[in-house]
PDB file of N, CA and C in Angstrom:
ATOM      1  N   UNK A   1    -104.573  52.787  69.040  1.00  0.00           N
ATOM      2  CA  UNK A   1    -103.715  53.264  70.099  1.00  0.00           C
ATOM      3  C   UNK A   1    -102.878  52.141  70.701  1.00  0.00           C
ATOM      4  N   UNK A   2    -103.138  50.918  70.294  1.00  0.00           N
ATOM      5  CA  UNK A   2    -102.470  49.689  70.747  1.00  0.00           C
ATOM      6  C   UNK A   2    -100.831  49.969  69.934  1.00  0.00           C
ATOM      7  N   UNK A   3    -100.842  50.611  69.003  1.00  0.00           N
ATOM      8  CA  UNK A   3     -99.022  50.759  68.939  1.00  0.00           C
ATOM      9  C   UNK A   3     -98.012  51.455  69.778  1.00  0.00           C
ATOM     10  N   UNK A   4     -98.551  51.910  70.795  1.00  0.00           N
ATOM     11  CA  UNK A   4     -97.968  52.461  71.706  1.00  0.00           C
ATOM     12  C   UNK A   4     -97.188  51.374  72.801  1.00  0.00           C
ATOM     13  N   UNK A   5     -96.000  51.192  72.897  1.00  0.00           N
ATOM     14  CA  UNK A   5     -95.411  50.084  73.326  1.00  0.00           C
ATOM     15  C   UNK A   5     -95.917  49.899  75.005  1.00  0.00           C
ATOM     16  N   UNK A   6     -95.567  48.735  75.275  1.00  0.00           N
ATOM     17  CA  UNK A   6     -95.841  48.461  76.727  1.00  0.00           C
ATOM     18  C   UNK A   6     -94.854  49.169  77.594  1.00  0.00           C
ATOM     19  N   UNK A   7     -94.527  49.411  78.685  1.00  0.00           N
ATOM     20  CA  UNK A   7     -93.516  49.931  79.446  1.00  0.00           C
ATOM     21  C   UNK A   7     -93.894  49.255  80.758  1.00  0.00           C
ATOM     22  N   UNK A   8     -92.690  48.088  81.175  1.00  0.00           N
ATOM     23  CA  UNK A   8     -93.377  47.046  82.467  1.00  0.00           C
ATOM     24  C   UNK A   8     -92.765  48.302  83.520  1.00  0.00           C
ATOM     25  N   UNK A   9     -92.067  49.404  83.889  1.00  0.00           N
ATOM     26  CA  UNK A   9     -91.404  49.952  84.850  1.00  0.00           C
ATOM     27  C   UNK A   9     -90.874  48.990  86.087  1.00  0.00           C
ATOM     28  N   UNK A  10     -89.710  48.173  85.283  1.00  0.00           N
ATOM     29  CA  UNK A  10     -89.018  46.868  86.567  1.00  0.00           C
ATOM     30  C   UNK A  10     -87.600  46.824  85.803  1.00  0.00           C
ATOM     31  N   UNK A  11     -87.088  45.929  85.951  1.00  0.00           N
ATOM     32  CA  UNK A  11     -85.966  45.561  85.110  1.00  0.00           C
ATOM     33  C   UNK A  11     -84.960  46.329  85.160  1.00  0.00           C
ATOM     34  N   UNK A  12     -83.725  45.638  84.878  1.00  0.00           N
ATOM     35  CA  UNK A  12     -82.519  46.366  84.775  1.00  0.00           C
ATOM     36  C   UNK A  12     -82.075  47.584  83.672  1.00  0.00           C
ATOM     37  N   UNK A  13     -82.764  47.608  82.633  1.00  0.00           N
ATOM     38  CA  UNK A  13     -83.049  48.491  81.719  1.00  0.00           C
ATOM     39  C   UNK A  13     -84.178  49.552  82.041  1.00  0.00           C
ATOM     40  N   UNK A  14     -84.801  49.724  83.033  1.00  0.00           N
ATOM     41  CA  UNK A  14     -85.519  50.676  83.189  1.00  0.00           C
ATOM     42  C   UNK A  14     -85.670  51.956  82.421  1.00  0.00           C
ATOM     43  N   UNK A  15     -84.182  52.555  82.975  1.00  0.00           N
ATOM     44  CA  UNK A  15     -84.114  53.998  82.074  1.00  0.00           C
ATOM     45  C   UNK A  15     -84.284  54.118  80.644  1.00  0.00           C
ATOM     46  N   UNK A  16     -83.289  52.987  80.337  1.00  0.00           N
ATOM     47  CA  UNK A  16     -83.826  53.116  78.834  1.00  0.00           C
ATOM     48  C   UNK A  16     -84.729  52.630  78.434  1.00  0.00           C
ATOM     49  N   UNK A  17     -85.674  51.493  78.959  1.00  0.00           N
ATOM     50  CA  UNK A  17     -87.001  51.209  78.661  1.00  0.00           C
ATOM     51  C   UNK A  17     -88.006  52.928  78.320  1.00  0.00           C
ATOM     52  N   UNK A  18     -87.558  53.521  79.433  1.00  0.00           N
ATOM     53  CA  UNK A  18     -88.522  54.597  79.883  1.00  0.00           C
ATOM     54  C   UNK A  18     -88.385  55.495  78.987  1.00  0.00           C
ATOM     55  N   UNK A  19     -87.074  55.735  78.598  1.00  0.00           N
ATOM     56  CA  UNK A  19     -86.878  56.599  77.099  1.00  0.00           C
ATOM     57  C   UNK A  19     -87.105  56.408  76.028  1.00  0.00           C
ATOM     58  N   UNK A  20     -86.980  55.241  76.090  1.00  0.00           N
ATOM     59  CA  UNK A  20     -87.993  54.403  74.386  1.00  0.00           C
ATOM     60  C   UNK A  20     -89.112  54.875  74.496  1.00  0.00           C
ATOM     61  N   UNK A  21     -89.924  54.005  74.968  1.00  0.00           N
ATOM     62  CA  UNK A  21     -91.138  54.651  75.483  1.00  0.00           C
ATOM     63  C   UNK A  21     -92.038  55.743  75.241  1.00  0.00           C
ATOM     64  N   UNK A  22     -91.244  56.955  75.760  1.00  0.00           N
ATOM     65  CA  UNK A  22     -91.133  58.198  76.159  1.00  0.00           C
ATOM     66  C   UNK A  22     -91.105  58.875  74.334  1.00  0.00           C
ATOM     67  N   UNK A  23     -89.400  58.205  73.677  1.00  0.00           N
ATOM     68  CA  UNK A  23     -89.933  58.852  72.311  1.00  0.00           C
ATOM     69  C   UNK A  23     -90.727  58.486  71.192  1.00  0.00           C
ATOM     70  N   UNK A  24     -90.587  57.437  71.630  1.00  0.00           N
ATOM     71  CA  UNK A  24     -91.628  56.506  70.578  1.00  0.00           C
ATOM     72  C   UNK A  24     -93.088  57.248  70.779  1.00  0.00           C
ATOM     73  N   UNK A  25     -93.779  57.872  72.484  1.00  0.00           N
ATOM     74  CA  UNK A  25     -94.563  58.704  72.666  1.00  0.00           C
ATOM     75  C   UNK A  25     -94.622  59.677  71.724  1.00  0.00           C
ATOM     76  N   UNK A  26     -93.755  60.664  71.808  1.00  0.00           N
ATOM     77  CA  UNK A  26     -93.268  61.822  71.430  1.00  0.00           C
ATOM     78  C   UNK A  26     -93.687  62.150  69.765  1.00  0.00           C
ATOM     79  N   UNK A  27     -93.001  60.775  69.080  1.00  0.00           N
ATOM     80  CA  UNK A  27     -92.921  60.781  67.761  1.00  0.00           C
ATOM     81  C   UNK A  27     -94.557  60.327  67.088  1.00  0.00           C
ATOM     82  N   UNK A  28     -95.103  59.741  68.292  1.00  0.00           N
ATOM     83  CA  UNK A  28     -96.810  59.296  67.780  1.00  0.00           C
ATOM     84  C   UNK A  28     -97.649  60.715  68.182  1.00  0.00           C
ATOM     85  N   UNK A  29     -97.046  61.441  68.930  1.00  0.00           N
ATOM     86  CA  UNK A  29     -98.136  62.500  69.267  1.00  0.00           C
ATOM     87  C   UNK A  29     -97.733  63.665  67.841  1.00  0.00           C
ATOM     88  N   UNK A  30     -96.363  63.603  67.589  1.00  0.00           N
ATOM     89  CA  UNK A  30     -96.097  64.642  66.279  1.00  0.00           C
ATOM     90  C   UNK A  30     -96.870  64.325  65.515  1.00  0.00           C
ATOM     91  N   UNK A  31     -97.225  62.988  64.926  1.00  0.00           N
ATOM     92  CA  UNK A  31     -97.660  62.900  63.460  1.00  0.00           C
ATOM     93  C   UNK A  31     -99.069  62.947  63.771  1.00  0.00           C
ATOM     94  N   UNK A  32     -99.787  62.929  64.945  1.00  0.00           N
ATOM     95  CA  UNK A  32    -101.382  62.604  64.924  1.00  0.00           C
ATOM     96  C   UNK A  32    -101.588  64.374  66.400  1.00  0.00           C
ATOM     97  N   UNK A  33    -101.558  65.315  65.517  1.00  0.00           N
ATOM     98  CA  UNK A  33    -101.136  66.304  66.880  1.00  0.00           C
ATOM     99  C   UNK A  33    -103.130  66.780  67.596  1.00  0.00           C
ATOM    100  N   UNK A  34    -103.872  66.208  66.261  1.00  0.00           N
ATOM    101  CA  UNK A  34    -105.079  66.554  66.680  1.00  0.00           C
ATOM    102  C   UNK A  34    -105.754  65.755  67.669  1.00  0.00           C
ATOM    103  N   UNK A  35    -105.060  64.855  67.805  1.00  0.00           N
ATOM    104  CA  UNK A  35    -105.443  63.875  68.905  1.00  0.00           C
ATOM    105  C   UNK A  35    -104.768  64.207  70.410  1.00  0.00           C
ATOM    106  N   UNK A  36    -103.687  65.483  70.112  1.00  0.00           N
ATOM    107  CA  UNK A  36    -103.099  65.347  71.273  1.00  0.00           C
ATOM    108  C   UNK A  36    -103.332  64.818  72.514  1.00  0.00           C
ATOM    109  N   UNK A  37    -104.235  65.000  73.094  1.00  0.00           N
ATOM    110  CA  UNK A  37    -105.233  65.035  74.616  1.00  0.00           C
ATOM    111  C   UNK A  37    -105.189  63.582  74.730  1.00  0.00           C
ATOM    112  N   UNK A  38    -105.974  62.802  73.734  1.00  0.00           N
ATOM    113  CA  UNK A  38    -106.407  61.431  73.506  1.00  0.00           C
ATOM    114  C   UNK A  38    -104.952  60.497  74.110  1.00  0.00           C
ATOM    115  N   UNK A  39    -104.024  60.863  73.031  1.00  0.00           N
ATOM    116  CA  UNK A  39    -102.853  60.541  73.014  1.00  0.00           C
ATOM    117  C   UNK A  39    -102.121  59.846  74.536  1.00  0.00           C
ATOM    118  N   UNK A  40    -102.301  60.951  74.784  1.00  0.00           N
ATOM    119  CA  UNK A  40    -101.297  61.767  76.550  1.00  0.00           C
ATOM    120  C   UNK A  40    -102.288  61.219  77.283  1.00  0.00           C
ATOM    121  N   UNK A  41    -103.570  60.725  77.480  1.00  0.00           N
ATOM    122  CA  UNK A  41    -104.602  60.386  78.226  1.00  0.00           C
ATOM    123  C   UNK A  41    -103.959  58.831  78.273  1.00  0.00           C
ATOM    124  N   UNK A  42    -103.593  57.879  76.896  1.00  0.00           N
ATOM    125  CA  UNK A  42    -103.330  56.911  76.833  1.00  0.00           C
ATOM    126  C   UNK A  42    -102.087  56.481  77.347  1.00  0.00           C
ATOM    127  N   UNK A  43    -101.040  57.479  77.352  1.00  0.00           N
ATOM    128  CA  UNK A  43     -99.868  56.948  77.791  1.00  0.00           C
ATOM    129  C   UNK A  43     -99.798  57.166  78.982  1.00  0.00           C
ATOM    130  N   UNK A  44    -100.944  57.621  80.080  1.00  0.00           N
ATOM    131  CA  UNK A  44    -100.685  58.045  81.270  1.00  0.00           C
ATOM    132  C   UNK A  44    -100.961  56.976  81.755  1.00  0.00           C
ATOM    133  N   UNK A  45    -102.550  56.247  81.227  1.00  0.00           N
ATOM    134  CA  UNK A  45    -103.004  55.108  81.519  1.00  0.00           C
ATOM    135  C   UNK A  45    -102.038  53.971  81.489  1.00  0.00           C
ATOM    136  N   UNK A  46    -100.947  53.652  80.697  1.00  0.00           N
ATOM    137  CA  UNK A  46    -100.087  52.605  80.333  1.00  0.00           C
ATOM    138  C   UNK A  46     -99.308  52.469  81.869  1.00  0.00           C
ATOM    139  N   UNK A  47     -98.652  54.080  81.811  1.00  0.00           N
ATOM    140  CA  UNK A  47     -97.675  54.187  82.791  1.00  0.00           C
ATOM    141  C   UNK A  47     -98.304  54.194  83.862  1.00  0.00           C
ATOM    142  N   UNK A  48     -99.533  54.524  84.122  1.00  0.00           N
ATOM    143  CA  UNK A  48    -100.036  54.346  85.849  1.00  0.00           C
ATOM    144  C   UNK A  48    -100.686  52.678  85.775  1.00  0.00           C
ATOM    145  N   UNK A  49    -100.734  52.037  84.715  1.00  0.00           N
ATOM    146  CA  UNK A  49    -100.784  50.503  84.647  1.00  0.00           C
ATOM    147  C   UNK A  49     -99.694  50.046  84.757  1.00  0.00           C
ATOM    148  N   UNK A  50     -98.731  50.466  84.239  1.00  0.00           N
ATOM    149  CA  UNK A  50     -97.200  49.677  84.746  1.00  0.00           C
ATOM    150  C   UNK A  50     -96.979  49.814  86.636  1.00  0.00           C
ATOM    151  N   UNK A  51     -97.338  50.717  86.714  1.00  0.00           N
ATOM    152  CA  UNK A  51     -96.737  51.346  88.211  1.00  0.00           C
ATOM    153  C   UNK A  51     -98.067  49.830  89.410  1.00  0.00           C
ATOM    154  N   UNK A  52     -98.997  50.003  88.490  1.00  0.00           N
ATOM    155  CA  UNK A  52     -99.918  49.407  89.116  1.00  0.00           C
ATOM    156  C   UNK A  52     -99.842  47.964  89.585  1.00  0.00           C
ATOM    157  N   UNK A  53     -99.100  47.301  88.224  1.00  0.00           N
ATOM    158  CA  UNK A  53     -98.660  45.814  88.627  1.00  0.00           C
ATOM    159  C   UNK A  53     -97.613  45.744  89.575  1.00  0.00           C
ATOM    160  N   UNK A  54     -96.554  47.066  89.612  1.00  0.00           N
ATOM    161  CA  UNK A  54     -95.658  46.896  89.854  1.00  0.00           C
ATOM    162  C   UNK A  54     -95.796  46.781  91.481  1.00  0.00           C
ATOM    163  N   UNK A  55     -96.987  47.381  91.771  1.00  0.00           N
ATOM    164  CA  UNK A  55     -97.657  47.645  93.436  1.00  0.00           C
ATOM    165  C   UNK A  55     -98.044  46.336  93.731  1.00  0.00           C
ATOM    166  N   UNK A  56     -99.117  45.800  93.006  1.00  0.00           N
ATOM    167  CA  UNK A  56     -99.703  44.898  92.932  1.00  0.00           C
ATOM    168  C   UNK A  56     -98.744  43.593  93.721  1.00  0.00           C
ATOM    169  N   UNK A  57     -97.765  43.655  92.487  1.00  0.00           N
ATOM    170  CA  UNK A  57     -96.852  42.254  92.954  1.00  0.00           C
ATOM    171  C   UNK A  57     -95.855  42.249  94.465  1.00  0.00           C
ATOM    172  N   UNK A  58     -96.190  44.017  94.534  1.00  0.00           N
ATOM    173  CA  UNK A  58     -95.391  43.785  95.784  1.00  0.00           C
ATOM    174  C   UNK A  58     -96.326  43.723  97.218  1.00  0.00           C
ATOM    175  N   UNK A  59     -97.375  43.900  96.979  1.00  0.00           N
ATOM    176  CA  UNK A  59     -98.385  43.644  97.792  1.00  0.00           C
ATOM    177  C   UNK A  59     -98.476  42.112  98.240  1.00  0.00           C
ATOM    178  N   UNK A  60     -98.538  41.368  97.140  1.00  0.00           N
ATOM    179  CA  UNK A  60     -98.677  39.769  96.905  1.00  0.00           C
ATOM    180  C   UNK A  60     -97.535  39.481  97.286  1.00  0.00           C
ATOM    181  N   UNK A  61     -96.363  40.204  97.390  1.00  0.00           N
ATOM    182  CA  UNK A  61     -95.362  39.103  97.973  1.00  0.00           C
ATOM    183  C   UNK A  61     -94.990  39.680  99.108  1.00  0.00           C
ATOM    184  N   UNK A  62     -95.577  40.059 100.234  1.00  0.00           N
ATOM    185  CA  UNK A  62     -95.758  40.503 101.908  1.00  0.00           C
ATOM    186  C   UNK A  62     -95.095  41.772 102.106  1.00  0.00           C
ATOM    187  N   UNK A  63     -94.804  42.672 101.248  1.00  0.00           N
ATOM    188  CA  UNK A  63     -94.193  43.798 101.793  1.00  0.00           C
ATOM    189  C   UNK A  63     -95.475  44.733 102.048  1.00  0.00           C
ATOM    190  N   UNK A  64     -96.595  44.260 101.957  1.00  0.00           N
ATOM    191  CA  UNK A  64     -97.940  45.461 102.936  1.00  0.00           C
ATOM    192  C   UNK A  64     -97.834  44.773 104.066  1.00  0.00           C
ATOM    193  N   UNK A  65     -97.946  43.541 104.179  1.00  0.00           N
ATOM    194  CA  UNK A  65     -98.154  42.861 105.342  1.00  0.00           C
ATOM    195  C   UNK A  65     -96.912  43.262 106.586  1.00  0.00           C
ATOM    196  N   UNK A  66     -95.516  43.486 105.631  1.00  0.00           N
ATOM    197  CA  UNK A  66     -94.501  44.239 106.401  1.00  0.00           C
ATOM    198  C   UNK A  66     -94.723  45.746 106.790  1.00  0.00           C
ATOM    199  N   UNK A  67     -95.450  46.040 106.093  1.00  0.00           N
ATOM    200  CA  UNK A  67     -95.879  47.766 106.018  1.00  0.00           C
ATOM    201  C   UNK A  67     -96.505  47.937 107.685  1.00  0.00           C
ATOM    202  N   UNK A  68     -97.968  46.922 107.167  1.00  0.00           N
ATOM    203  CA  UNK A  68     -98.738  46.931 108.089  1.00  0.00           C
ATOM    204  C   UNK A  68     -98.354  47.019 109.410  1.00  0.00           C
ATOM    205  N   UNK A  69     -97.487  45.536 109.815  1.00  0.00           N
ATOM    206  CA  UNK A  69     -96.556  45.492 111.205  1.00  0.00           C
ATOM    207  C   UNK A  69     -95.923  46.123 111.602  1.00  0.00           C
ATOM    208  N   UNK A  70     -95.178  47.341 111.012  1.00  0.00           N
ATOM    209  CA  UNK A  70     -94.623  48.621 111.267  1.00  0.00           C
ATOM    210  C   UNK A  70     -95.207  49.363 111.656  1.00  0.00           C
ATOM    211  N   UNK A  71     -97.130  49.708 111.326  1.00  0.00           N
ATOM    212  CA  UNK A  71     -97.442  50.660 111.266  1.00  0.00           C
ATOM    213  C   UNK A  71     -98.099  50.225 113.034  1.00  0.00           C
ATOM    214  N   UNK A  72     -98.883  48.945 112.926  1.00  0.00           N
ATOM    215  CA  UNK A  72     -99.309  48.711 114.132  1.00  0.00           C
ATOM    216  C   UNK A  72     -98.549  48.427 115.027  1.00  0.00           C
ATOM    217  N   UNK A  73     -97.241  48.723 115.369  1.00  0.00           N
ATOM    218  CA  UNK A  73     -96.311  48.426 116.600  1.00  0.00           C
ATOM    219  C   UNK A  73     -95.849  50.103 116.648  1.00  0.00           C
ATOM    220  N   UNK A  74     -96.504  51.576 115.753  1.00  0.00           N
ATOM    221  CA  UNK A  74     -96.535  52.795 116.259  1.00  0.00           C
ATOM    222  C   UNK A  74     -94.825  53.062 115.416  1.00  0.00           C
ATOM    223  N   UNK A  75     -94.969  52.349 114.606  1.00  0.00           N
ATOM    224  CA  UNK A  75     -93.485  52.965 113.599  1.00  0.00           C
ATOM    225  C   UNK A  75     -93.838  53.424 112.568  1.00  0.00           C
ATOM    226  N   UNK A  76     -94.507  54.278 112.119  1.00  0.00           N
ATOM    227  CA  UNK A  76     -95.188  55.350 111.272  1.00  0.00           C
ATOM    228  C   UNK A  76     -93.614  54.999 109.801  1.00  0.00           C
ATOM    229  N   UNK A  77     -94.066  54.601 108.719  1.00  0.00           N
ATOM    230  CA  UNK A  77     -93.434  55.266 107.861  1.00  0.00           C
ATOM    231  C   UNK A  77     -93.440  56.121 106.828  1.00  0.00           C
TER     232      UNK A  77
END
């Protein structure tokens, strides 16, 4: 299942990152269809791992800490 490409969800190419991706998905679930489930289980994992760093790094570079100060001075966002 490691041929399933990475997808970082950042970059100026996004969209089309995401459509590569997406058919390159598409075209691995046609030829292996008994695996479907397996498949779609794996690419969800990729993409909620992309989304994950993508949190991650923004955590690490103070935008919770900005979150936070918003939230405790009663500015709900």
């Amino acid at each position: 299942m490691n041929v399933i490409p990475f997808f970082s969800g950042e970059g100026p190419n996004i969209e089309s990152d995401l459509a590569s991706f997406l058919q390159y998905a598409k075209t691995f679930l046609d030829q292996y269809p008994s695996h479907e489930n397996t498949i779609v289980f794996i690419i969800k994992l990729k993409i909620i791992g992309s989304a994950r760093r993508i949190l991650d790094g923004l955590i690490s570079s103070g935008s919770e800490k900005s979150y936070n100060s918003r939230r405790s001075k009663g500015n709900n966002v």
